[in-house]
Protein backbone atom coordinates (compact mmCIF):
# COMPACT_ATOMS: atom_id res chain seq x y z
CA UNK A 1 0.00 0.00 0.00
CA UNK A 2 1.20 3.17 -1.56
CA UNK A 3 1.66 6.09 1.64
CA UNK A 4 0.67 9.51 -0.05
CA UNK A 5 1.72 12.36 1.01
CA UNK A 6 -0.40 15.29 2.45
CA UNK A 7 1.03 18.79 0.57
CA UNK A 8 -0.12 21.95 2.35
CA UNK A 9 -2.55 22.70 -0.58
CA UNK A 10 -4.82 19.45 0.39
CA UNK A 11 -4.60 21.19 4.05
CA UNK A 12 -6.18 24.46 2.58
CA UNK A 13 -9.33 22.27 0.72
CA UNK A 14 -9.98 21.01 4.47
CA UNK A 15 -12.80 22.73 6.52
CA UNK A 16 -11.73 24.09 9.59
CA UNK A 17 -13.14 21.66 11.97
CA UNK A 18 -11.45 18.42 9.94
CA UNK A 19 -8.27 20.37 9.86
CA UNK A 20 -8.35 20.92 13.47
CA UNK A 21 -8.96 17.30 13.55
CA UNK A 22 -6.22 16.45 11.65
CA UNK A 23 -3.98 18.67 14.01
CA UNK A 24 -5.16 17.13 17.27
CA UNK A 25 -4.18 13.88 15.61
CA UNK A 26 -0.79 14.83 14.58
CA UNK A 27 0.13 15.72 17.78
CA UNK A 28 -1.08 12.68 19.52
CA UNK A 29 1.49 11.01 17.23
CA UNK A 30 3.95 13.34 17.68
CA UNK A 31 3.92 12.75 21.52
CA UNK A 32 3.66 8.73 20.90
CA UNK A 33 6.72 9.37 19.12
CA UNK A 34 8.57 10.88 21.75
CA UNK A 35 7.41 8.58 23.90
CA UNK A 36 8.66 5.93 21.53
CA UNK A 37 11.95 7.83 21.64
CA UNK A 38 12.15 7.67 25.39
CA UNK A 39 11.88 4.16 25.74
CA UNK A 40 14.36 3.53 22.66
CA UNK A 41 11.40 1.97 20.18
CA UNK A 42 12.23 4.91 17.73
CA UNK A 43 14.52 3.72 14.89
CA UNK A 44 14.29 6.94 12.98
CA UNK A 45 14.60 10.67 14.77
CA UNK A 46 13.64 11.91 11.05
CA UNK A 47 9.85 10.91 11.98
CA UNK A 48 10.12 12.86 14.62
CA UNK A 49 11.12 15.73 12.68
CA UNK A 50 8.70 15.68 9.66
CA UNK A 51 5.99 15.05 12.16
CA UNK A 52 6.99 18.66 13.33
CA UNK A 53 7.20 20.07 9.68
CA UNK A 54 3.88 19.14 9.05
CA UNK A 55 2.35 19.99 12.25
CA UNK A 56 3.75 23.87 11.17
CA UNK A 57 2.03 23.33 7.89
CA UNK A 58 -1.59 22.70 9.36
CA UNK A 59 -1.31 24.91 12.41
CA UNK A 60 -0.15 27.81 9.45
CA UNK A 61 -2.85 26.81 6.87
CA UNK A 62 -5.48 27.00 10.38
CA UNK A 63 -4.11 30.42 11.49
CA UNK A 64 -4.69 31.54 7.94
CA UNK A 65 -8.65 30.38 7.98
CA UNK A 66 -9.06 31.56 11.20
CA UNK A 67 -7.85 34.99 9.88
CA UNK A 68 -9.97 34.94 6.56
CA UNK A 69 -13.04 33.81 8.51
CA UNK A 70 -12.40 36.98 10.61
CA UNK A 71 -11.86 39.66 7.91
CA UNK A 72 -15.20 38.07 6.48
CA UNK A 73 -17.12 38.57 8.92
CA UNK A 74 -15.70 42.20 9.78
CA UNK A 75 -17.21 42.93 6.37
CA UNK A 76 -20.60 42.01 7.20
């Protein structure tokens, strides 16, 4: 099975509450991998790492809606 990967443009097609979704499930990961890390079960600090980098990307794409969703209803 074929992993594909998420670009920052599928994160923008999201609504808000599935992206925030999506975040809160990164970052459940993110601290099983440090857990994982802890214990010595990670083979790979790279996961780690691009578990960070695309954290970033959704928190950025979520500040951004956030933002537009303001300005739009500011011109209301």
């Amino acid at each position: 099975m074929a992993k594909t990967k998420t670009t920052i443009a599928d994160y923008r097609k999201l609504e808000l509450s599935k992206l925030v979704k999506e975040l809160a499930d990164a970052q459940l990961k993110l601290q099983d991998l440090r857990n994982q890390l802890t214990i010595g079960k990670l083979k790979s600090y790279s996961q780690i790492r691009d578990l960070r980098h695309l954290i970033a990307q959704m928190e950025t794409v979520r500040n951004e809606k956030i933002m537009l969703e303001a300005i739009s209803h500011g011109e209301n």
